[in-house]
N, C-alpha and C. Protein backbone atom coordinates (compact mmCIF):
# COMPACT_ATOMS: atom_id res chain seq x y z
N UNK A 1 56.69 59.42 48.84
CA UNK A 1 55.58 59.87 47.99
C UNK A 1 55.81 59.40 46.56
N UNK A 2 54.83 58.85 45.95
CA UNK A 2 54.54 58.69 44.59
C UNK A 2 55.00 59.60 43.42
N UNK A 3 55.64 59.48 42.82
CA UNK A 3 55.96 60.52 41.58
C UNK A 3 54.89 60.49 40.76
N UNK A 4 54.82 61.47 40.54
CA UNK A 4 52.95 61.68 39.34
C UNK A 4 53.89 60.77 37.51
N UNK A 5 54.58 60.98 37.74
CA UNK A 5 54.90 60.29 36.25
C UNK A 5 54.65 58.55 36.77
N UNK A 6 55.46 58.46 37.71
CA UNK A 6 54.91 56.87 38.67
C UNK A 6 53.10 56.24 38.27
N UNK A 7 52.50 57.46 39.10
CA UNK A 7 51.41 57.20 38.77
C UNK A 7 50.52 57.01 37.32
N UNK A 8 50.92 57.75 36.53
CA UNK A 8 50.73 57.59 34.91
C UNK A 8 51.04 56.75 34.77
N UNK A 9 52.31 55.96 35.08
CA UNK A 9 52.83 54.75 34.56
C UNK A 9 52.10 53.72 34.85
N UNK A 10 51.45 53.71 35.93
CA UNK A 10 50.59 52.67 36.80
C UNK A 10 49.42 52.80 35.84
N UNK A 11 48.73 53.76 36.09
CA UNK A 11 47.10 54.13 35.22
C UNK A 11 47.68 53.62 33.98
N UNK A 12 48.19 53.78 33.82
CA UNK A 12 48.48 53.51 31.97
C UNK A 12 48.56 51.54 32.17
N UNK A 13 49.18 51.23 32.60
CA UNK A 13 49.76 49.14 32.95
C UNK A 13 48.65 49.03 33.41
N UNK A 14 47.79 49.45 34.21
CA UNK A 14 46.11 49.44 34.84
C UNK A 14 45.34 49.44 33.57
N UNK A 15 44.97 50.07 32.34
CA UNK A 15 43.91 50.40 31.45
C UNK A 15 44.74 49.34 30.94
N UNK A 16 45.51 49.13 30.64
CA UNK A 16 46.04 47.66 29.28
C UNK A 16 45.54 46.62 29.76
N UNK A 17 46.28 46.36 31.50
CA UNK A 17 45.69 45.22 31.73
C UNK A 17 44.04 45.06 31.55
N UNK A 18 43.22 46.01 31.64
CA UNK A 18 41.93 45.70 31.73
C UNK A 18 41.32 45.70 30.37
N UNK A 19 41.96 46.15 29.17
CA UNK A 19 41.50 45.84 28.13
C UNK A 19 42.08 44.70 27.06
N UNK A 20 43.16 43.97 28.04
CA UNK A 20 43.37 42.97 27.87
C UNK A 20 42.79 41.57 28.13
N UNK A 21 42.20 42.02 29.60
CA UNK A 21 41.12 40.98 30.20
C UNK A 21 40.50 40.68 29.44
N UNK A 22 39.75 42.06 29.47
CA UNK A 22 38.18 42.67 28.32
C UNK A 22 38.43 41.89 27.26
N UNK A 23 39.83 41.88 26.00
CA UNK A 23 39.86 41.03 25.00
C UNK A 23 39.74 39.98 25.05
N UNK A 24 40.25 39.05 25.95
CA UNK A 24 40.42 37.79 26.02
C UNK A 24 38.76 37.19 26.26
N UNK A 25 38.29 38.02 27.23
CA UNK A 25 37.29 37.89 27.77
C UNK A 25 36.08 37.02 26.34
N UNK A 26 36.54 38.43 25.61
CA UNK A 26 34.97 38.35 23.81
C UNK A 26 35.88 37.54 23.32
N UNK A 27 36.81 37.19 23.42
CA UNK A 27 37.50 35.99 22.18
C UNK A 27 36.71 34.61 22.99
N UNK A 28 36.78 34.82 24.39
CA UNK A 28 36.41 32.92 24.67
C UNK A 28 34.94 32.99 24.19
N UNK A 29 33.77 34.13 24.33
CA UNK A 29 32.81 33.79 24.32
C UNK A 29 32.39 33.55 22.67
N UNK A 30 33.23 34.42 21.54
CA UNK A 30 33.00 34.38 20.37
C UNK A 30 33.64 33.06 19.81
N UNK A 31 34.54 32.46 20.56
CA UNK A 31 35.02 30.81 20.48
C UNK A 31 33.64 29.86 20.93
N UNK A 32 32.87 29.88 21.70
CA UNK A 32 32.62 29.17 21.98
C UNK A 32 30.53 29.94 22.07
N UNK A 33 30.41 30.46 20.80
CA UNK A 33 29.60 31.04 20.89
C UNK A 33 28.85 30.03 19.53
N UNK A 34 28.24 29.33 19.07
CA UNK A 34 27.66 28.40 18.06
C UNK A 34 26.62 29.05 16.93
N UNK A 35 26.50 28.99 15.55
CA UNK A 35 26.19 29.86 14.77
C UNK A 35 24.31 28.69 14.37
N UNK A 36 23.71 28.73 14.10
CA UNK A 36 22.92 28.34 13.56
C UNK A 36 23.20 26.60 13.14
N UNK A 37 22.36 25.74 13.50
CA UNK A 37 22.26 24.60 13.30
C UNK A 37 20.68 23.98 13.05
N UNK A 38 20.69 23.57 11.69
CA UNK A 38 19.44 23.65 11.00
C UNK A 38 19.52 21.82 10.91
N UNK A 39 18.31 21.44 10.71
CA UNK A 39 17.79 20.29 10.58
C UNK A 39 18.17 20.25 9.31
N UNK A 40 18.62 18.92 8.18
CA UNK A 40 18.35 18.99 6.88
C UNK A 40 17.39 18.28 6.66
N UNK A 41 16.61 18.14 4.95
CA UNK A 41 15.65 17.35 4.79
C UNK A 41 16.07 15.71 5.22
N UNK A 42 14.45 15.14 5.91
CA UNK A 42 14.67 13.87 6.93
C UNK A 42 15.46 12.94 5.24
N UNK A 43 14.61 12.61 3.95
CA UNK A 43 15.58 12.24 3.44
C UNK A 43 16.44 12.57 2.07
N UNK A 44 17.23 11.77 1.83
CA UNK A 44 17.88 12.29 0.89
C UNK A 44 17.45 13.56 -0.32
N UNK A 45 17.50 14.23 -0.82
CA UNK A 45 16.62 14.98 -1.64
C UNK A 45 17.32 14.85 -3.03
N UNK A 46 16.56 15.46 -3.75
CA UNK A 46 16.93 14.88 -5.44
C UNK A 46 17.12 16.24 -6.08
N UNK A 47 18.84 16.30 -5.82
CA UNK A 47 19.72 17.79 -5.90
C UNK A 47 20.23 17.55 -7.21
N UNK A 48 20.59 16.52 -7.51
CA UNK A 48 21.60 15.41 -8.77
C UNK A 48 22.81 15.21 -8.16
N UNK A 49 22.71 15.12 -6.26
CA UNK A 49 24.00 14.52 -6.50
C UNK A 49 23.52 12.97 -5.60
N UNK A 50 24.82 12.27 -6.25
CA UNK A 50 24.13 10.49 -6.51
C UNK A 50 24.70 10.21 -4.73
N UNK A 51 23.74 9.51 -4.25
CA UNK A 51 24.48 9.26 -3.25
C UNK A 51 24.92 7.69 -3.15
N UNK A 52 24.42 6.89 -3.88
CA UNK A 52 25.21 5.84 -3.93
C UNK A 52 24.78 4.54 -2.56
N UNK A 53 25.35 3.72 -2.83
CA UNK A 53 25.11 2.65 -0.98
C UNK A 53 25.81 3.35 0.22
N UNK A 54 26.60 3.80 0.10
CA UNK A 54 27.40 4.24 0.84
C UNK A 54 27.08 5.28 2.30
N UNK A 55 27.37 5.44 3.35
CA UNK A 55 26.79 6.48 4.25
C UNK A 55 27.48 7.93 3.39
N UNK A 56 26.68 8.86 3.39
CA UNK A 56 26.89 10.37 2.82
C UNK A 56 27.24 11.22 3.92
N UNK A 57 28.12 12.05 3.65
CA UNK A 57 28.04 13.61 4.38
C UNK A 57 28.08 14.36 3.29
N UNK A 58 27.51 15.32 3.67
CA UNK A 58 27.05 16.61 3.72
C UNK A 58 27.70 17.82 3.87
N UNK A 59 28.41 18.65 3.36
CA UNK A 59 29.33 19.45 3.88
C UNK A 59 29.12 21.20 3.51
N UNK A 60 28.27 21.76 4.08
CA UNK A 60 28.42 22.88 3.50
C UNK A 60 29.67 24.26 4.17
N UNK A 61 29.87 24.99 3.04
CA UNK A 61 31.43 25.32 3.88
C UNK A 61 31.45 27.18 3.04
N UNK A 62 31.95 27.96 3.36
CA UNK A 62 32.33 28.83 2.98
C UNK A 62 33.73 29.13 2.93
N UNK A 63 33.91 29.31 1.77
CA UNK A 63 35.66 29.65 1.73
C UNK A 63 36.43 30.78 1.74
N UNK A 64 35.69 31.63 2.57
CA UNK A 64 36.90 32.34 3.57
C UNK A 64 36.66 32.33 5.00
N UNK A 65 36.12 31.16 5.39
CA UNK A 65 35.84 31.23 6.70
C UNK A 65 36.88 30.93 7.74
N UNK A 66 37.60 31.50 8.21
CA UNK A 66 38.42 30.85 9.33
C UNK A 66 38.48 29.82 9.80
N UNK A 67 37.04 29.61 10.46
CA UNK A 67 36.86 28.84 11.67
C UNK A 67 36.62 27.52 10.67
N UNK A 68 35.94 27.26 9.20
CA UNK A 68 35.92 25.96 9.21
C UNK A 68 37.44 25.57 8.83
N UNK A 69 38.15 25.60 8.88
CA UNK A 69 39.93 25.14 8.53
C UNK A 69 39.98 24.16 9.68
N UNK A 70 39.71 24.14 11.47
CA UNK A 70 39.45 23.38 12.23
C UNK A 70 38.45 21.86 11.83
N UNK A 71 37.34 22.57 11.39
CA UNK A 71 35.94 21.74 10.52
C UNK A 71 36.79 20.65 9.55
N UNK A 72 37.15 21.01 8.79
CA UNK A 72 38.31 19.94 7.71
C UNK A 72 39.16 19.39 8.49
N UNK A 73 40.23 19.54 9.32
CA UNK A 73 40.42 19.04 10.26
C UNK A 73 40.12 17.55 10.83
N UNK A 74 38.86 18.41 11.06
CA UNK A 74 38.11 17.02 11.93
C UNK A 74 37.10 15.59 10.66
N UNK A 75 36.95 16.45 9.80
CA UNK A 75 36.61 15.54 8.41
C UNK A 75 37.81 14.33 7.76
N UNK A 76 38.76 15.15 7.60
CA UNK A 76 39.83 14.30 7.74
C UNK A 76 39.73 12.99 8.50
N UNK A 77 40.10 13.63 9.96
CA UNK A 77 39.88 12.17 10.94
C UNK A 77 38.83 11.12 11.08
N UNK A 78 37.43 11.78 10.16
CA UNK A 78 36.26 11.28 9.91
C UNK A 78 36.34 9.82 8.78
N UNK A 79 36.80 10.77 7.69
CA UNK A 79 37.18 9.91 6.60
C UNK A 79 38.19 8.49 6.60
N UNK A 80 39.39 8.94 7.73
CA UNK A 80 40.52 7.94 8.11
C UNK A 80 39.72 6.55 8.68
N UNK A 81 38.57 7.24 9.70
CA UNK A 81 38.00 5.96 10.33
C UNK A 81 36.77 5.59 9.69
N UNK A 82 36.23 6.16 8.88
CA UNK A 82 35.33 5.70 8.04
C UNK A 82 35.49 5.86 6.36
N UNK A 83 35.72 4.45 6.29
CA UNK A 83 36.05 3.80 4.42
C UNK A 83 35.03 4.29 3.95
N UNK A 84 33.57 3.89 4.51
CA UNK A 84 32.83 3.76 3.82
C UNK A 84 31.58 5.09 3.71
N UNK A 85 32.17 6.12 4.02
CA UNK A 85 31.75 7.17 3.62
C UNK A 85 32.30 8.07 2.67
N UNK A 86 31.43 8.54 2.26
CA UNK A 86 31.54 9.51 1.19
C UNK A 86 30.81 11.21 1.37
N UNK A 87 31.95 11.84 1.00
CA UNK A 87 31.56 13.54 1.89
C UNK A 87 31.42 13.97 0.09
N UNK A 88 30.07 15.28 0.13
CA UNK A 88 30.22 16.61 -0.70
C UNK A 88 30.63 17.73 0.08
N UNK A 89 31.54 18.31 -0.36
CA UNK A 89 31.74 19.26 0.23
C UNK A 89 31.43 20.67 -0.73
N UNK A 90 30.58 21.36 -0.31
CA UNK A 90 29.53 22.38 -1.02
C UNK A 90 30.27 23.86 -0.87
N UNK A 91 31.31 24.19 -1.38
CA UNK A 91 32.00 25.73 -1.31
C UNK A 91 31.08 26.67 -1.90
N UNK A 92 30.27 27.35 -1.33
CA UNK A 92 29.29 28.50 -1.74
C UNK A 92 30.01 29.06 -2.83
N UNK A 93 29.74 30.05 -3.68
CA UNK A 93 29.95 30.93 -4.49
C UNK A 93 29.28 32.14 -4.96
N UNK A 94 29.23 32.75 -4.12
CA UNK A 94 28.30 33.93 -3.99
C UNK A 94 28.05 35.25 -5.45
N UNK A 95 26.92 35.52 -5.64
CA UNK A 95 27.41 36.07 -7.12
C UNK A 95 27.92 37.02 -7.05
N UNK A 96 28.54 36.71 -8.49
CA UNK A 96 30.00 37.85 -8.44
C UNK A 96 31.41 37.62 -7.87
N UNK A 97 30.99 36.37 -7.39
CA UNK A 97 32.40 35.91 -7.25
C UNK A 97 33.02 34.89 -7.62
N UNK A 98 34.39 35.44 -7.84
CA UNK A 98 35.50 34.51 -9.08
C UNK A 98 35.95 33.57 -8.42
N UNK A 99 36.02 32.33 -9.32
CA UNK A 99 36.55 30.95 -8.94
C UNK A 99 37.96 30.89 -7.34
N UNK A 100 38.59 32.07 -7.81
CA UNK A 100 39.91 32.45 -7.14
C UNK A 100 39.13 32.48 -6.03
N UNK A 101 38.27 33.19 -5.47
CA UNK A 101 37.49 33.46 -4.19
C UNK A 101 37.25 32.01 -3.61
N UNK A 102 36.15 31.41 -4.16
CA UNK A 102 35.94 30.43 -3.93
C UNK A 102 36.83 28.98 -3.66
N UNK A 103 37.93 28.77 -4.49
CA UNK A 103 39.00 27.52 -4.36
C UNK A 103 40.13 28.27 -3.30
N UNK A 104 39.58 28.76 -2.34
CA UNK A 104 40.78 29.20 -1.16
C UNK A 104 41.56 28.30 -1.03
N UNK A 105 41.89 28.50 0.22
CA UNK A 105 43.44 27.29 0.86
C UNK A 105 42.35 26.27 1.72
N UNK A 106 40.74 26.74 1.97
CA UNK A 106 40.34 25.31 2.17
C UNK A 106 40.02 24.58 1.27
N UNK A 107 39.51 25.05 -0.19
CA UNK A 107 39.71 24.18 -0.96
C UNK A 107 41.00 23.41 -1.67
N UNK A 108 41.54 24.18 -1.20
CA UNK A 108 43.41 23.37 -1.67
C UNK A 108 43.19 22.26 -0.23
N UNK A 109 43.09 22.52 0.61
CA UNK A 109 43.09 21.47 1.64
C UNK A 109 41.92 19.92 1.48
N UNK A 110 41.00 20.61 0.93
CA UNK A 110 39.99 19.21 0.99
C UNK A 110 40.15 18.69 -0.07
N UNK A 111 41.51 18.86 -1.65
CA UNK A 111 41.18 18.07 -2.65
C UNK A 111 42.36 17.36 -2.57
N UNK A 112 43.23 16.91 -1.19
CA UNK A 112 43.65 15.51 -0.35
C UNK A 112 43.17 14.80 -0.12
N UNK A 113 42.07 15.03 0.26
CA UNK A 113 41.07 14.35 1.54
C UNK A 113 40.29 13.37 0.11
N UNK A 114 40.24 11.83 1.00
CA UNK A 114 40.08 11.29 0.01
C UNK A 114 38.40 11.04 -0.13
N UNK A 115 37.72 10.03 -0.74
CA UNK A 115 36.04 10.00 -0.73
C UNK A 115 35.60 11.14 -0.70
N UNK A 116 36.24 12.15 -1.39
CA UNK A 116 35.39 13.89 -1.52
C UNK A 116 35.28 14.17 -2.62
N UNK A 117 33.97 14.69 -3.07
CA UNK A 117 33.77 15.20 -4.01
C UNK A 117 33.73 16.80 -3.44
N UNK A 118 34.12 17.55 -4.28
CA UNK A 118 34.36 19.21 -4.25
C UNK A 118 33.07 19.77 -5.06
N UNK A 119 32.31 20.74 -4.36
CA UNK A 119 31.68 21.49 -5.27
C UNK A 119 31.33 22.54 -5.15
N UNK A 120 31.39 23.34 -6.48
CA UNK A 120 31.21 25.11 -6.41
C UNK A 120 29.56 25.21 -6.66
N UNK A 121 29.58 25.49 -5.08
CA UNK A 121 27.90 25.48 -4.91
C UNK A 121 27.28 27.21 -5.47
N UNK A 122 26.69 27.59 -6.77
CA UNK A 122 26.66 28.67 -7.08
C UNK A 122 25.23 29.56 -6.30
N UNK A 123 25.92 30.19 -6.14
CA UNK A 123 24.86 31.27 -4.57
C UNK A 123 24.18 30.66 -3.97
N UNK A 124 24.57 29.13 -3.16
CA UNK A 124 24.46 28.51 -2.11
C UNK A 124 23.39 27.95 -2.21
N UNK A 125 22.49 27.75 -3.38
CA UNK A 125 21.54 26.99 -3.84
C UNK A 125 21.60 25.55 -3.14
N UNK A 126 22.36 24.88 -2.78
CA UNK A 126 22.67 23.88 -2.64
C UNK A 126 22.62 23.79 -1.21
N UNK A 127 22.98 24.66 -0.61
CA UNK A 127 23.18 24.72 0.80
C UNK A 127 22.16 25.02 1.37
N UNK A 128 21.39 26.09 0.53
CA UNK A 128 20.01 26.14 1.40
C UNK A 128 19.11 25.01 0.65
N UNK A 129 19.46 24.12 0.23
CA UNK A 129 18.49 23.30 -0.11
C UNK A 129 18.60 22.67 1.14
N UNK A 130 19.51 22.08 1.50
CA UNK A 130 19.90 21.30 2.70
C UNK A 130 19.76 21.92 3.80
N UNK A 131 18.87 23.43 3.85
CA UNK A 131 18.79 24.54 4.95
C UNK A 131 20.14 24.76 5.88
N UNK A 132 21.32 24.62 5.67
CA UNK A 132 22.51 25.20 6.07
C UNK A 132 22.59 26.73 6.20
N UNK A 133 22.84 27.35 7.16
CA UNK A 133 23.04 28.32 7.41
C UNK A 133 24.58 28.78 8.29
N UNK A 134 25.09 28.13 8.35
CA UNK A 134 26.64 28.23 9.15
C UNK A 134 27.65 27.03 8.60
N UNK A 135 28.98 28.30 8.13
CA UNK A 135 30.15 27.33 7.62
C UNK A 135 30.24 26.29 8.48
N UNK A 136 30.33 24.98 8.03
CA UNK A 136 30.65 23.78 9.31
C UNK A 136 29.19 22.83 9.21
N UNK A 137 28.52 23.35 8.94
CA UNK A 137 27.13 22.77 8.71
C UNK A 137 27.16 21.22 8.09
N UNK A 138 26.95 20.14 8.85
CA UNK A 138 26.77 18.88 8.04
C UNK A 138 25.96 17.99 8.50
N UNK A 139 25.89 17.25 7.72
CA UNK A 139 24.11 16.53 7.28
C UNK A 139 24.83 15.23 7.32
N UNK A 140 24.10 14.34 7.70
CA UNK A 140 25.03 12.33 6.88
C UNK A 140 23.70 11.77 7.08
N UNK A 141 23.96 10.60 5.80
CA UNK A 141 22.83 10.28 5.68
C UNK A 141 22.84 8.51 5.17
N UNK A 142 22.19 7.83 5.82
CA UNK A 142 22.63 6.41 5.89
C UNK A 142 22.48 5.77 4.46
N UNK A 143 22.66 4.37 4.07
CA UNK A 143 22.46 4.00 2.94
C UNK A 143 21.27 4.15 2.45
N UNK A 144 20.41 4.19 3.35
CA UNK A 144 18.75 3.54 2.96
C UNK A 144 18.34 5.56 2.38
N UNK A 145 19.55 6.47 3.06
CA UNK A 145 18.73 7.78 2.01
C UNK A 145 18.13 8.68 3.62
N UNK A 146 18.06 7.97 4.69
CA UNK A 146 17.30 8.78 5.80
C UNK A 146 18.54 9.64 6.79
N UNK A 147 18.02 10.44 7.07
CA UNK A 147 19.04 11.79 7.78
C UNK A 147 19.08 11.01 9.07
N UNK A 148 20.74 10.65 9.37
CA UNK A 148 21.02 10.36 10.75
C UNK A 148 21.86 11.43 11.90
N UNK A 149 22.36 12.18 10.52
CA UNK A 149 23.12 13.00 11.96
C UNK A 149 22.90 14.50 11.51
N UNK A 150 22.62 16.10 11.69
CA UNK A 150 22.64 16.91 11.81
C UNK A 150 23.69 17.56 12.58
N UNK A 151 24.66 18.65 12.19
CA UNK A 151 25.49 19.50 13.08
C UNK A 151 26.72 19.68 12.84
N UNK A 152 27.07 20.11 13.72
CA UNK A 152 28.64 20.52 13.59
C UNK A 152 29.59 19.19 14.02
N UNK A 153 31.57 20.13 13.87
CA UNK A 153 32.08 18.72 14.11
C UNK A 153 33.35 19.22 14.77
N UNK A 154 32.99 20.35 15.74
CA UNK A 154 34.20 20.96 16.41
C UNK A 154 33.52 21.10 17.63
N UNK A 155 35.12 21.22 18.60
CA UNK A 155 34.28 21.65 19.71
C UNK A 155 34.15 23.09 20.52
N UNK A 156 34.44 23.99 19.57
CA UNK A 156 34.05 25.24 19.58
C UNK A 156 35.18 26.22 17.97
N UNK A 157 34.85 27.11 17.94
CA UNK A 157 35.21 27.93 16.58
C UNK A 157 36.22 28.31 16.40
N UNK A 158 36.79 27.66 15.58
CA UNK A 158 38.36 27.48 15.01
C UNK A 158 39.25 26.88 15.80
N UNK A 159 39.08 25.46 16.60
CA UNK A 159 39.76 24.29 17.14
C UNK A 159 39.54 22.97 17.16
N UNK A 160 40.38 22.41 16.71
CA UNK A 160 40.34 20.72 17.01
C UNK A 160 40.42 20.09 18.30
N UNK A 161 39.61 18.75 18.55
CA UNK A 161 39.79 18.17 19.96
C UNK A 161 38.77 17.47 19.74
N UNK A 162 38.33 16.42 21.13
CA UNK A 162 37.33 15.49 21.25
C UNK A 162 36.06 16.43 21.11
N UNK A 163 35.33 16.78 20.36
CA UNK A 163 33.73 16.67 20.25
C UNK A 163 32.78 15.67 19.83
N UNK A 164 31.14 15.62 20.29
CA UNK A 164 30.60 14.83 20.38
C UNK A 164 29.88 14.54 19.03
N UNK A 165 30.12 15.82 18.12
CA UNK A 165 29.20 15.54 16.59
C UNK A 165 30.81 14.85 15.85
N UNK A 166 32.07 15.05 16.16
CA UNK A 166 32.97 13.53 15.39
C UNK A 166 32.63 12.53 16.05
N UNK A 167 32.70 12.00 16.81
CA UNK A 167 32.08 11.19 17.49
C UNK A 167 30.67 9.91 17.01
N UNK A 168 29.77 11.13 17.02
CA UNK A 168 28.43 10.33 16.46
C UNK A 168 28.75 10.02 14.99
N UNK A 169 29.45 10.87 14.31
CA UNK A 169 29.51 10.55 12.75
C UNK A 169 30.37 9.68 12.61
N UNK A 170 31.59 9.09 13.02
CA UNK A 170 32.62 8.07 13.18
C UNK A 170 31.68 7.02 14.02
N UNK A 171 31.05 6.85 14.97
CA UNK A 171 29.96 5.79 15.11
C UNK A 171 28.69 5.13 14.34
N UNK A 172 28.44 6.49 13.63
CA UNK A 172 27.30 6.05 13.19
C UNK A 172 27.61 5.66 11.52
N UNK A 173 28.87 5.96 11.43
CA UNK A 173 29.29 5.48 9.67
C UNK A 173 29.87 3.95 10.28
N UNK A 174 29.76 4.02 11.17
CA UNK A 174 30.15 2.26 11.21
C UNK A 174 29.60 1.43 12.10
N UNK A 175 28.27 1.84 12.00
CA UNK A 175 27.01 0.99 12.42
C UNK A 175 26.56 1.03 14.12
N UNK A 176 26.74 1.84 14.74
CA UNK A 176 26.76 1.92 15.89
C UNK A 176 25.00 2.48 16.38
N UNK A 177 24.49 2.33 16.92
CA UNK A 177 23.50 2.88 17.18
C UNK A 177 23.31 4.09 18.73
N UNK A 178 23.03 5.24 18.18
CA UNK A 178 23.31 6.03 19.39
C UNK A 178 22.25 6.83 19.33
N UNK A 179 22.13 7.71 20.81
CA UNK A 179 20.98 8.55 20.94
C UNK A 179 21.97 9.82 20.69
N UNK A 180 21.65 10.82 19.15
CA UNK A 180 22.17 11.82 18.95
C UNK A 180 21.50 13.36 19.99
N UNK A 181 22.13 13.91 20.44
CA UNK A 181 21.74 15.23 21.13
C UNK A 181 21.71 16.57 19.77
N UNK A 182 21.54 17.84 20.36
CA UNK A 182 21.94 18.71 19.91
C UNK A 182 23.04 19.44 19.97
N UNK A 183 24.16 18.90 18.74
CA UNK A 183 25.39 19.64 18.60
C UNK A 183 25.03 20.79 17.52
N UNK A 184 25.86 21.18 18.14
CA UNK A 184 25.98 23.08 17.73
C UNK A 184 26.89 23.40 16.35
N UNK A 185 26.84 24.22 15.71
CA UNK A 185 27.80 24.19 14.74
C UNK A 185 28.61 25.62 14.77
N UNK A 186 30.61 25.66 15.13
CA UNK A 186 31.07 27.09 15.15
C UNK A 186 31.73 27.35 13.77
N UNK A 187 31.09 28.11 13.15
CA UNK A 187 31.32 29.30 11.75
C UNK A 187 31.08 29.87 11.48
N UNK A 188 31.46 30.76 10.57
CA UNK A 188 30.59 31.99 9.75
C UNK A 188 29.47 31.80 9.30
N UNK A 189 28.56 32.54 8.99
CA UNK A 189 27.69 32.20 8.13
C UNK A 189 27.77 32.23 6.85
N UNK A 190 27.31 31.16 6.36
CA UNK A 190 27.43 30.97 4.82
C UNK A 190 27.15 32.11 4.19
N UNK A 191 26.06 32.47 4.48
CA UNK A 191 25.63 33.88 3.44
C UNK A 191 26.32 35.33 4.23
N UNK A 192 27.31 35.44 4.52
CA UNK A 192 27.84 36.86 4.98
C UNK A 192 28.73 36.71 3.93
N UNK A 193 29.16 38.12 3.66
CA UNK A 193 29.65 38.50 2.66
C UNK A 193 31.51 38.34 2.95
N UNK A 194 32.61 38.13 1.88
CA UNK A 194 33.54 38.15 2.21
C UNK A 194 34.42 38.95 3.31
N UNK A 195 33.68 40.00 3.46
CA UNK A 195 33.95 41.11 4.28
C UNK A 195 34.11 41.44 5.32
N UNK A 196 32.83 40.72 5.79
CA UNK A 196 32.57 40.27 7.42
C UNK A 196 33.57 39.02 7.22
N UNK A 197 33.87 37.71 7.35
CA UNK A 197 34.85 36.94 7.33
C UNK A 197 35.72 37.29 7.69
N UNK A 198 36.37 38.08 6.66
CA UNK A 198 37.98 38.37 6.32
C UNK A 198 38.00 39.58 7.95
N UNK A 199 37.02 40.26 8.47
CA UNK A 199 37.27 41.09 9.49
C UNK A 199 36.99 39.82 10.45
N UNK A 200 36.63 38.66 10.69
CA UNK A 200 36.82 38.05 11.63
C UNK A 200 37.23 37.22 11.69
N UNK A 201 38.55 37.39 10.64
CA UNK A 201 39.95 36.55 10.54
C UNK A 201 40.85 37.16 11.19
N UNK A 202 40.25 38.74 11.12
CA UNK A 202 42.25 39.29 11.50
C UNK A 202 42.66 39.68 10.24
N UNK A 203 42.51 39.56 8.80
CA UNK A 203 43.24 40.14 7.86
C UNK A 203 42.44 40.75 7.24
């Protein structure tokens, strides 16, 4: 016969395991769950920033977002294979908040990264010009000024690996002609407050 403390012990290794499942379970779907992916204007728009001959990206980003740290990442590898682009990268700044907020450790990370210009986009003016609505959000845009690629550049929220929006943007900054689909973009949303973020960081 079973000892009743036996059995507690069991019920008890029984409820963990199942709310362990249960966790794992909302982490894959909140990994691989895609936040808003907006069209930007078809062309270039007249923000004051110069875009030059060059193919453009587009980068809008929030800096406490977790998940875009993956997003830079993959910009990086963007930039390595394409010379001839040139990224803004648009760090919201929400009002009321101090420079310190804004120049996180992804902005310590993207002022390596070379062909980048950095900018403290003040209460995301900038971002919703470009209708961005999710950290990770990027736009590129060919010499001639016309929108070639829309989307994200991961292949799900907060990881690196083969996805199909690096892909099109490393093809299409070096002349390739392709039929783009709808890629998804995984981040926070730009306009949530530090709060929400930082609770879906873990700290």
């Amino acid at each position: 016969m079973i000892h009743a403390k036996s059995l507690i012990i069991l019920a008890i290794m029984a409820l963990w395991l199942s709310l362990c499942i249960i966790g794992l379970s909302k982490l894959a779907i909140y990994d691989n769950k895609p936040d808003l992916a907006n069209l930007g204007p078809a062309r270039w728009p007249n923000l004051g920033l110069s875009r030059g001959r060059e193919y453009t990206l587009v980068l809008s980003i929030h800096p406490q977002c977790p998940c875009t740290r993956a997003t830079l990442q993959e910009l990086a590898i963007a930039l390595t294979h394409c010379p001839n682009l040139h990224a803004y990268l648009l760090f919201i700044k929400p009002e009321g908040a101090s420079e310190t907020w804004v120049k996180s450790d992804l902005w310590s990370t993207a002022t390596k990264f070379p062909h980048c210009s950095l900018i403290v986009d003040e209460a995301g003016k900038l971002s919703a010009a470009f209708n961005a609505r999710s950290s990770g959000q990027s736009y590129m845009y060919d010499p001639d000024g016309q929108l070639i690629y829309s989307g994200g550049m991961t292949p799900s929220r907060g990881h690196v690996g083969d996805n199909a929006g690096l892909d099109y943007i490393i093809a299409l900054a070096n002349r390739k002609t392709m039929t783009i689909g709808n890629i998804p973009v995984f981040g926070c949303s730009l306009f949530a407050d530090n709060v929400v973020c930082r609770k879906e960081s873990g700290n």
